[in-house]
Protein backbone atom coordinates (compact mmCIF):
# COMPACT_ATOMS: atom_id res chain seq x y z
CA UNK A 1 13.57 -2.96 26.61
CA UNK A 2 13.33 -6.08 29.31
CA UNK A 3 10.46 -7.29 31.12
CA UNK A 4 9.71 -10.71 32.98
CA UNK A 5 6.85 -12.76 33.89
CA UNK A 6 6.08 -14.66 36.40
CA UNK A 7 3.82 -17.19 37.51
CA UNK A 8 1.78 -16.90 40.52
CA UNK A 9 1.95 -20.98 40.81
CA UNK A 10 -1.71 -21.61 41.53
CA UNK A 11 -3.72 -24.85 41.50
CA UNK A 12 -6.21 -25.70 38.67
CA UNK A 13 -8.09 -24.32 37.12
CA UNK A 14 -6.59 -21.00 37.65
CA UNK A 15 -3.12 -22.03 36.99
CA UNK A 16 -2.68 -20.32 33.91
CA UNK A 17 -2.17 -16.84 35.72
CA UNK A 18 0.76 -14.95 35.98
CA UNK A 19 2.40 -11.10 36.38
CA UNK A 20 4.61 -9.28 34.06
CA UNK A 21 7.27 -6.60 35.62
CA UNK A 22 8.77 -4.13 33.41
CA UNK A 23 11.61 -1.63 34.53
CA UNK A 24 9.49 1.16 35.18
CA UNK A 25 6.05 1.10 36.19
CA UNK A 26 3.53 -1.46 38.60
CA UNK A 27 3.17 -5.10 37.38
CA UNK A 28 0.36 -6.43 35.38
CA UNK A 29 -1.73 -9.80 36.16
CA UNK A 30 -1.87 -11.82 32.69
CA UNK A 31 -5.06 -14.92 32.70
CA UNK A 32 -5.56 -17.46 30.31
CA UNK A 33 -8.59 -19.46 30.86
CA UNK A 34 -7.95 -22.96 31.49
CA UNK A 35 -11.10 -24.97 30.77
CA UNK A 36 -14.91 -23.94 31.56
CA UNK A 37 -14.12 -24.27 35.17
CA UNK A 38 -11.14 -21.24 35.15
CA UNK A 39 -12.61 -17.77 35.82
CA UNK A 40 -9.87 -15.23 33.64
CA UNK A 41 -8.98 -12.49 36.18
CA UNK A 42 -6.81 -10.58 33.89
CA UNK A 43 -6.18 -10.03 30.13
CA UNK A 44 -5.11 -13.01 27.68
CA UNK A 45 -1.93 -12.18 26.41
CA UNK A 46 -3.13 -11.17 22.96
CA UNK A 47 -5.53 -9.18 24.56
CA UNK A 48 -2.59 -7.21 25.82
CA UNK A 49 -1.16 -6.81 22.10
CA UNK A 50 -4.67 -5.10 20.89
CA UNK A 51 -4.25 -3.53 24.21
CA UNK A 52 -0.95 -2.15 23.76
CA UNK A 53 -1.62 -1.22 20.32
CA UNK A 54 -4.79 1.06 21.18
CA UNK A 55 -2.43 2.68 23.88
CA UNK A 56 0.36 3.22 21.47
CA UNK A 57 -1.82 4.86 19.04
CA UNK A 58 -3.79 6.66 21.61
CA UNK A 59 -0.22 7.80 23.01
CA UNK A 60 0.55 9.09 19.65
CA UNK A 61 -2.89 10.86 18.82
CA UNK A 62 -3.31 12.51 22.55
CA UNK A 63 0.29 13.86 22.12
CA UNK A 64 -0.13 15.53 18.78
CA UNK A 65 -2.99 17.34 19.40
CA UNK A 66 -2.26 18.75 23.11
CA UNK A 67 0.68 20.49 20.57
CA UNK A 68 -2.10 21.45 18.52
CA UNK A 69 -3.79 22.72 21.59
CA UNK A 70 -6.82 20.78 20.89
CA UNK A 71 -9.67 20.94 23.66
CA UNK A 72 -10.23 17.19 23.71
CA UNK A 73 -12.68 15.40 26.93
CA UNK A 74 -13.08 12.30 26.16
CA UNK A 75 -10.76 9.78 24.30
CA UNK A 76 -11.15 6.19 23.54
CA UNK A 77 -9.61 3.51 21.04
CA UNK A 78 -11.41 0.11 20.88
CA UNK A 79 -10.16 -2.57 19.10
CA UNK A 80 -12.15 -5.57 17.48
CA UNK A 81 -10.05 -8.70 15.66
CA UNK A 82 -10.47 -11.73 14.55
CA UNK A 83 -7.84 -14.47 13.91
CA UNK A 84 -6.75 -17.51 11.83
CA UNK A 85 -8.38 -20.71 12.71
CA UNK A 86 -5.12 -22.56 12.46
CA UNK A 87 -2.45 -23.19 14.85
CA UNK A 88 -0.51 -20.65 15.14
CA UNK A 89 -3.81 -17.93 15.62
CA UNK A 90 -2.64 -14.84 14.62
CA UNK A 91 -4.60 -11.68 14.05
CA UNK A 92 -6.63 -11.47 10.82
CA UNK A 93 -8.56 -8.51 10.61
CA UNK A 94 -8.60 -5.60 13.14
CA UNK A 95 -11.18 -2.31 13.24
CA UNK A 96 -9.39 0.57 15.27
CA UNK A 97 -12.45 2.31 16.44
CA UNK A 98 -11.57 6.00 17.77
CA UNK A 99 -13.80 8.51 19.97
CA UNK A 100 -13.20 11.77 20.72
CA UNK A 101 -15.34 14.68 21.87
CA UNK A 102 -14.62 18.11 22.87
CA UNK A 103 -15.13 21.48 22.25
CA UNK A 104 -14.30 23.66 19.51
CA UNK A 105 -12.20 20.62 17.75
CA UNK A 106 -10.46 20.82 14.59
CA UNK A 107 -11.89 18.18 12.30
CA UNK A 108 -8.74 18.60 10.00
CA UNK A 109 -5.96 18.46 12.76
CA UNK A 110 -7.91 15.72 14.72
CA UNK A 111 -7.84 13.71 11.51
CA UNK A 112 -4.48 14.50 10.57
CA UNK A 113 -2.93 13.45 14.28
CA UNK A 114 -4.77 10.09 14.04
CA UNK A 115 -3.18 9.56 9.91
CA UNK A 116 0.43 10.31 11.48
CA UNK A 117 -0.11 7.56 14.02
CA UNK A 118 -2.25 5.23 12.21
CA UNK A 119 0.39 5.80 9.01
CA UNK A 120 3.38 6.32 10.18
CA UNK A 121 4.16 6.48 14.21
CA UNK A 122 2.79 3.96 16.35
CA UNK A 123 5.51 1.06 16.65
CA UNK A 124 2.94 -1.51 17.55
CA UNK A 125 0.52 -1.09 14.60
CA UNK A 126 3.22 -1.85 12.61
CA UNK A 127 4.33 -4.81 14.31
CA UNK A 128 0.29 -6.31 13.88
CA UNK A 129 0.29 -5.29 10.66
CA UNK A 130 3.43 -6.99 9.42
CA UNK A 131 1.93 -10.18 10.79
CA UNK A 132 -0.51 -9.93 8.08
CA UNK A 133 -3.12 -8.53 9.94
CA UNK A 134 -5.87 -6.40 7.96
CA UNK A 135 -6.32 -3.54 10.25
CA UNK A 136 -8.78 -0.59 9.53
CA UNK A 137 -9.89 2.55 11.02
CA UNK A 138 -13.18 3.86 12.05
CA UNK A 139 -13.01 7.71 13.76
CA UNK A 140 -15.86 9.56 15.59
CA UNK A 141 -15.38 12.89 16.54
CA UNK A 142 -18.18 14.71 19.14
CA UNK A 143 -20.25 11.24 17.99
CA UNK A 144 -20.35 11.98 14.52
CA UNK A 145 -18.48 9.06 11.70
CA UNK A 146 -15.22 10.49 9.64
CA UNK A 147 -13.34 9.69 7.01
CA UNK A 148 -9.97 9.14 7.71
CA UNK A 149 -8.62 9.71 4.03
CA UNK A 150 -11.48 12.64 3.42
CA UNK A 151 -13.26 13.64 6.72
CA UNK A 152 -15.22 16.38 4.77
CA UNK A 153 -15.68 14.69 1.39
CA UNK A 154 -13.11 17.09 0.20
CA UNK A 155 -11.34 14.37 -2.06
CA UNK A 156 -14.54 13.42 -3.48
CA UNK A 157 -16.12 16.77 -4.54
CA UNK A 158 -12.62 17.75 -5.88
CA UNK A 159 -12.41 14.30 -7.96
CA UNK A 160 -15.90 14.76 -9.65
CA UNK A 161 -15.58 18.63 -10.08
CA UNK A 162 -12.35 17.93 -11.78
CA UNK A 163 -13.66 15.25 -13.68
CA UNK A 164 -16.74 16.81 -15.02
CA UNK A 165 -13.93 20.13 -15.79
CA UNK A 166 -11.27 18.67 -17.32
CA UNK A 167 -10.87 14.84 -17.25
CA UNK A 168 -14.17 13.80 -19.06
CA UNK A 169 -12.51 16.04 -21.97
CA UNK A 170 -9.36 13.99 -22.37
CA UNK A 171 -9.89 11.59 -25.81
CA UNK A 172 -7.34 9.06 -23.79
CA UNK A 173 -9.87 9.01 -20.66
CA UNK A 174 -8.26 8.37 -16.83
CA UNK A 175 -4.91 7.08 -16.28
CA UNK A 176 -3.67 6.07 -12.60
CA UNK A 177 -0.29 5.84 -11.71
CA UNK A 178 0.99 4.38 -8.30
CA UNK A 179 3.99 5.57 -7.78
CA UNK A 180 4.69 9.45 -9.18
CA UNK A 181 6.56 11.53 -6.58
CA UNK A 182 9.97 10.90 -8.32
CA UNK A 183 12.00 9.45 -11.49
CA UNK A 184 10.08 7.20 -14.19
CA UNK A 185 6.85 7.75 -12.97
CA UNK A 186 6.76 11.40 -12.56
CA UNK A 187 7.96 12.10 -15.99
CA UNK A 188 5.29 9.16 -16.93
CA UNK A 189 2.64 11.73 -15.27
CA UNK A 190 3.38 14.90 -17.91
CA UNK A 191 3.79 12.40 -20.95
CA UNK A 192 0.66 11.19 -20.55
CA UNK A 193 -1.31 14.09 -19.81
CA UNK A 194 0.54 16.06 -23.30
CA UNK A 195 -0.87 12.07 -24.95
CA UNK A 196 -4.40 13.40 -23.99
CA UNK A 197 -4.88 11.46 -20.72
CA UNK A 198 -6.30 12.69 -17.49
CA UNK A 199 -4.10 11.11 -15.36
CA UNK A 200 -4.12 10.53 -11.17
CA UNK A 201 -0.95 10.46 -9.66
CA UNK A 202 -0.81 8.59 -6.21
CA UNK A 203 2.05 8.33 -3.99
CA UNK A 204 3.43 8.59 -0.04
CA UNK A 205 3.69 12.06 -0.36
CA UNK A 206 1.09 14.91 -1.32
CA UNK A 207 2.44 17.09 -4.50
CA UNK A 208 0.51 18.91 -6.87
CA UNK A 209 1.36 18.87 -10.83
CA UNK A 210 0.12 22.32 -11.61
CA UNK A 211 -1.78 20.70 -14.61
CA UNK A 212 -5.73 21.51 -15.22
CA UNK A 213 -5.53 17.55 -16.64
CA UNK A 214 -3.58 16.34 -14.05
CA UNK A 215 -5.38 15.68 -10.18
CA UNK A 216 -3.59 16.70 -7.18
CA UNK A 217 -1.62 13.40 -5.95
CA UNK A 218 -3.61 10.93 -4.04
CA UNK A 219 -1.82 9.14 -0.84
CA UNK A 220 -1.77 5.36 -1.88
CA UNK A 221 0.82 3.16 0.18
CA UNK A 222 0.78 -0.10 -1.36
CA UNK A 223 2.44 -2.39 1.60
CA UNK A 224 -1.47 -1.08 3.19
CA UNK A 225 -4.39 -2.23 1.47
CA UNK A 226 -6.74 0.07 2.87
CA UNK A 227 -5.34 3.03 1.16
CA UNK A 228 -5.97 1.47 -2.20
CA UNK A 229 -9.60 0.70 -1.18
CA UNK A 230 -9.68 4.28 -0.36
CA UNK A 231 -8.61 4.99 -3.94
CA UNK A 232 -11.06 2.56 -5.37
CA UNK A 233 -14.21 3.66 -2.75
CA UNK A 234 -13.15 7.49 -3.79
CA UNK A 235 -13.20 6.50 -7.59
CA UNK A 236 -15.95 4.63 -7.45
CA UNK A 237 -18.38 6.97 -5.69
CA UNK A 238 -17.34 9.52 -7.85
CA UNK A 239 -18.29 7.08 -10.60
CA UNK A 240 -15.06 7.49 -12.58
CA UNK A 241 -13.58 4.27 -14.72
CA UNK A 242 -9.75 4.18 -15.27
CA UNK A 243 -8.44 3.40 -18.86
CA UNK A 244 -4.81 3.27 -18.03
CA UNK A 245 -3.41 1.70 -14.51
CA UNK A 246 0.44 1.80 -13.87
CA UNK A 247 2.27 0.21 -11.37
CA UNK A 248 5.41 1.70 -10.88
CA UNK A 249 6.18 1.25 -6.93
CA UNK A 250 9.43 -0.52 -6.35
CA UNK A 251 12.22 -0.91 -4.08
CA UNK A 252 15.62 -2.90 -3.95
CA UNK A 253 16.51 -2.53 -0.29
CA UNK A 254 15.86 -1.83 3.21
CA UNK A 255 18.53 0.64 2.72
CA UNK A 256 17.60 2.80 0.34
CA UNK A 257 21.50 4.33 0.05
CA UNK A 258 22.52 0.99 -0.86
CA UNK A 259 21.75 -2.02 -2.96
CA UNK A 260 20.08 -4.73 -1.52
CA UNK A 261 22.40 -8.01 -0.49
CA UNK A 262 23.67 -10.96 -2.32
CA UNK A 263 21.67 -14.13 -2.19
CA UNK A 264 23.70 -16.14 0.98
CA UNK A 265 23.41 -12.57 2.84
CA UNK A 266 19.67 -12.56 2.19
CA UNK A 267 17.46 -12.41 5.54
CA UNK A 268 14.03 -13.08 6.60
CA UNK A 269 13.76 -9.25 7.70
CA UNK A 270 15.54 -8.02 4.29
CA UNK A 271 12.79 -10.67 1.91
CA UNK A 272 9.78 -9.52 3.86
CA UNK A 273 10.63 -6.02 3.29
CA UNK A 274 11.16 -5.72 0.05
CA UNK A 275 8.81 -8.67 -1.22
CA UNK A 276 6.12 -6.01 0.60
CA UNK A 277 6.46 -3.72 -1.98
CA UNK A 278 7.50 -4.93 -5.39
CA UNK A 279 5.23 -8.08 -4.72
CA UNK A 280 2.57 -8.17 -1.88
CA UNK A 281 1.78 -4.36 -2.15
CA UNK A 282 1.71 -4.52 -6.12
CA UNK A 283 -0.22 -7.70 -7.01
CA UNK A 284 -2.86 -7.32 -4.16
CA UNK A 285 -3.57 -3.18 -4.93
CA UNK A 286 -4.18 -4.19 -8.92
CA UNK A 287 -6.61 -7.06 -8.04
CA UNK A 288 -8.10 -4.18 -5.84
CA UNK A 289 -8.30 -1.84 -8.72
CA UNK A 290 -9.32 -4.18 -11.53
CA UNK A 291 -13.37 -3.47 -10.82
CA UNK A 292 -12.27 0.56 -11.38
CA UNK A 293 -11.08 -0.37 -15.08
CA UNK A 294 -13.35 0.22 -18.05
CA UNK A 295 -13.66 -2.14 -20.72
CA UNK A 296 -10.48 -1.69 -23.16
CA UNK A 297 -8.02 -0.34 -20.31
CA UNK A 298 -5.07 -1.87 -20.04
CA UNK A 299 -2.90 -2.26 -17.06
CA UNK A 300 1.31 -1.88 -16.95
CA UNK A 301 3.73 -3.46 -14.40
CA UNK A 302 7.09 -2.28 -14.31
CA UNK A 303 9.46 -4.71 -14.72
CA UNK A 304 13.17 -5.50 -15.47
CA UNK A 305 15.30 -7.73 -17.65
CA UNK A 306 16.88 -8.76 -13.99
CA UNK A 307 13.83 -11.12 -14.02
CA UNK A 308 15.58 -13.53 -16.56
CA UNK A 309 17.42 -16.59 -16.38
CA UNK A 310 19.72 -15.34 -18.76
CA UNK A 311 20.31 -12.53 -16.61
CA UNK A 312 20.61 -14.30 -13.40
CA UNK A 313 23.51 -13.33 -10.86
CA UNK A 314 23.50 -13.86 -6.72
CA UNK A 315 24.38 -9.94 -6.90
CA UNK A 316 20.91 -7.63 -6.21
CA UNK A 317 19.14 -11.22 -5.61
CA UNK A 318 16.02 -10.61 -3.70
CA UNK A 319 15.47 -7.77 -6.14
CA UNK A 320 15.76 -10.07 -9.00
CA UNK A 321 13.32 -12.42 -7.26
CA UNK A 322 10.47 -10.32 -7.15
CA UNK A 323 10.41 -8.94 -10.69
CA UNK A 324 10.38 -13.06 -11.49
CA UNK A 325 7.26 -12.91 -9.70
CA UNK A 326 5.36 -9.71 -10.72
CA UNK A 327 6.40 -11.31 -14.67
CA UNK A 328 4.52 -15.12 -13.73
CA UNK A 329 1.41 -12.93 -11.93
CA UNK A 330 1.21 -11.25 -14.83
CA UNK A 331 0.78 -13.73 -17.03
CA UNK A 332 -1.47 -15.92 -14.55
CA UNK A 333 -3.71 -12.70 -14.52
CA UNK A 334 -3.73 -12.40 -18.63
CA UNK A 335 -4.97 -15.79 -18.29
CA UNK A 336 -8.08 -15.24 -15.75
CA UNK A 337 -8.22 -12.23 -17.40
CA UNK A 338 -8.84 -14.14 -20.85
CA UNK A 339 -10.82 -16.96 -19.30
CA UNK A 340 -13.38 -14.62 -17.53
CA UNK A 341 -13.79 -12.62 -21.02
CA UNK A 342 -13.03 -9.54 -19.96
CA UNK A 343 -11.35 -6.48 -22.02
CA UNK A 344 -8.47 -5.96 -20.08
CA UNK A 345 -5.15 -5.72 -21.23
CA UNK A 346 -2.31 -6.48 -18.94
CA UNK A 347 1.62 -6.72 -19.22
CA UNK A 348 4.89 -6.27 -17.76
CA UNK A 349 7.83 -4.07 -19.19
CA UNK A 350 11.14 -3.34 -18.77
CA UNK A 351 11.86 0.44 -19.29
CA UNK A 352 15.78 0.19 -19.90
CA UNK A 353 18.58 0.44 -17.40
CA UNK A 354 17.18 3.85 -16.61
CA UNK A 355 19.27 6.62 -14.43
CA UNK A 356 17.11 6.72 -11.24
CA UNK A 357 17.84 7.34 -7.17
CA UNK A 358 16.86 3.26 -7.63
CA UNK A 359 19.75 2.88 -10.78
CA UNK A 360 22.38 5.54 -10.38
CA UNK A 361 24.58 3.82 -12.81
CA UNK A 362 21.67 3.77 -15.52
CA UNK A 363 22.46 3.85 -19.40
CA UNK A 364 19.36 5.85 -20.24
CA UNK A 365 17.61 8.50 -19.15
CA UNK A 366 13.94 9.04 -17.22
CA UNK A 367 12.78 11.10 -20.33
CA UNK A 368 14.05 8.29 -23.00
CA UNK A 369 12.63 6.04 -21.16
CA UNK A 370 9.10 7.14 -20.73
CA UNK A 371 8.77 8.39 -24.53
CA UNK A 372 9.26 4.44 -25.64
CA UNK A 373 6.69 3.35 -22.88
CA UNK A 374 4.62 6.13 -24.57
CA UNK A 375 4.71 4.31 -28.12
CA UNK A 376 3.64 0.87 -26.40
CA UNK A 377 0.81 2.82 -25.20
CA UNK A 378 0.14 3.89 -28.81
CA UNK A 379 -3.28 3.41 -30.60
CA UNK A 380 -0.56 1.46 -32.98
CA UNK A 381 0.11 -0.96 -30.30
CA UNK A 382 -3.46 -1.94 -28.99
CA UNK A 383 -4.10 -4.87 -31.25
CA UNK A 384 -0.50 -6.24 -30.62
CA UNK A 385 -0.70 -6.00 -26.68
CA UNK A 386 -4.13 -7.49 -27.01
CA UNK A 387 -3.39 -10.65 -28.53
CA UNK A 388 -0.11 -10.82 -26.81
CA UNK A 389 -1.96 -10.55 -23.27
CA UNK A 390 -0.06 -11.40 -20.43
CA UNK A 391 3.69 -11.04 -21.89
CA UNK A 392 6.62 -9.23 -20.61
CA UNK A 393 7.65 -6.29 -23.10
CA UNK A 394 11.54 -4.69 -23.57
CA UNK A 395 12.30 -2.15 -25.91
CA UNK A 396 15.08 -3.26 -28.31
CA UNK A 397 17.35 -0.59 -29.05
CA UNK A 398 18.56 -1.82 -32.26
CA UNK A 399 15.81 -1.75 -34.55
CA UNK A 400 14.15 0.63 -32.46
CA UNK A 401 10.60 -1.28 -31.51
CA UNK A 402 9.15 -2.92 -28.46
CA UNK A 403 9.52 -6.99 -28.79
CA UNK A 404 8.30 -10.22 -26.14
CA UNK A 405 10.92 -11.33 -24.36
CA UNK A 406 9.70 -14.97 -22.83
């Protein structure tokens, strides 16, 4: 991709104008607007990034459903941000507002063609995004508001039938786990539930359990913060509070079939990516969650022993970094946490050098594993984890018990 601009070399005040040529396709004028006196003929140049963004998404959306032979009129995206008051001004927050009408459309497929662009396709949503931009969506089909996550309230009536069923049954009361389509977490999911738990499993991918205690598996990306304020809107309208919270997401790489690089390797692109996840994504979705938790709940962050100084290599380093992290927020959230007075119980853990797609070369298996997090979990262990708020937990093999490791 190549494209040039050009300026048109005009006097002041209207010297800040200029054309951009691409390979393909007429030139477009770009204005800034230099001093009261300027008059801006053209779009700013990050006018042209919200610009291109609604075009790439409305590409995306207007392509899926003429495939799903949807009758649509009238299409619009409108985009409203704000940015940073500091040098460099970057986006801050965005609202991507979206209006379609037509006959005869498909609520669901409409809905679903603007989640696969909003999610997952459109190149320059990403790119805003990555900058640390907060962007949300707003839909309105034939005039009338829509839930992106639940355009019928599906989710919602689901949630509270199933709760009022089966959860509000459970002795354990409502456990939610981010991270469950694979590996520690899955298994986490069934261990749970057979501990008397009703348990929510969230993930990137929609699965069903096949459990009356278990809910179908809620889409929660953690790198985008809006889909954990779905989770938390959802919950809280259906005026459910959770007693267990796991955080389980976690990479090593941007490659997933291989481990992440050594520390003089490390790049900008290769910290960003995985700091995304096992930091950004983690810390900000619990903070997010913590006003869903019920007094007495208790909140786990997977960990690792790669975390420790005593454990430090340059091999697997950026990994290593973040776990360092996620163990100090931790215990700078046990402290809040304890200064605020409030009946939440928070750690990290280490769940052994565990045989996962993450760990092929693990010592222990996903099923070992998750029957020792079980007995931290224990009734037995309350009191301990309580007055021991904030710590970072590994189970010691030898004598068979869960100790602090500091």
């Amino acid at each position: 991709m190549k494209i040039k601009v050009n300026w048109y070399a005009k006097e002041y005040p209207q010297d800040w104008e200029f054309y951009a040529e691409c390979a393909e396709g007429k030139n477009i004028d770009i204005s800034g607007k230099n001093g009261p006196e300027s008059i801006k003929t053209a779009p700013s140049p990050k006018e042209l990034v919200l610009q291109g963004m609604a075009s790439c998404t409305a590409i995306d959306v207007i392509s899926t459903l003429k495939k799903m032979r949807q009758s649509v009129e009238k299409f619009s995206v409108e985009c409203i941000a704000t940015q940073t008051e500091v040098h460099p001004k970057i986006f801050k927050d965005c609202v991507l507002t979206y209006k379609l009408t037509g006959k005869n459309l498909d609520i669901d497929k409409v809905i679903h063609g603007i989640f696969l662009s909003f999610t997952k396709y459109c190149g320059v949503h990403a790119i805003v995004e990555r900058s640390g931009c907060n962007i949300k969506p707003q839909i309105y089909i034939n005039d009338k508001l829509v839930d992106l996550w639940d355009p019928l309230n599906r989710n919602l009536i689901k949630l509270q039938e199933w709760y009022d069923k089966f959860a509000k049954k459970c002795p354990k009361g409502v456990a939610l786990v981010i991270g469950t389509s694979k590996g520690i977490g899955k298994e986490l999911v069934y261990k749970l539930e057979k501990e008397g738990y009703a348990v929510i499993p969230t993930g990137r991918n929609s699965f069903n359990f096949e459990n009356k205690n278990i809910f179908e598996a809620l889409f929660i990306d953690i790198t985008k913060p809006y889909t954990t304020e779905y989770v938390k809107n959802l919950l809280t309208n259906a005026k459910i509070n959770i007693s267990l919270l796991v955080q389980n997401a976690g990479i090593s790489s941007t490659d997933l079939a291989q481990d992440d690089v050594n520390a003089l390797q490390l790049t900008m692109h290769e910290l960003r990516h995985v700091y995304d996840t096992n930091v950004f994504g983690i810390i900000e979705s619990t903070n997010n969650l913590i006003s869903v938790l019920e007094a007495g709940a208790k909140v786990i962050l997977i960990s690792s022993t790669m975390a420790l100084r005593e454990r430090d290599s340059f091999l697997t380093s950026v990994y290593r970094m973040t776990k360092r992290t996620i163990n100090q927020y931790v215990r700078q959230a046990a402290m809040q946490i304890t200064n605020e007075q409030r009946d939440i119980s928070i750690f990290a853990l280490h769940p052994g050098s565990v045989k996962t797609d993450l760990n092929p070369t693990g010592k222990i298996s996903v099923d070992e594993s998750t029957l020792h997090i079980m007995e931290i979990l224990s009734d037995n262990f309350s009191l301990n984890l309580k007055h021991n708020n904030g710590e970072f937990w590994i189970y010691d093999s030898e004598v068979k018990t869960w100790k602090i490791k500091f």
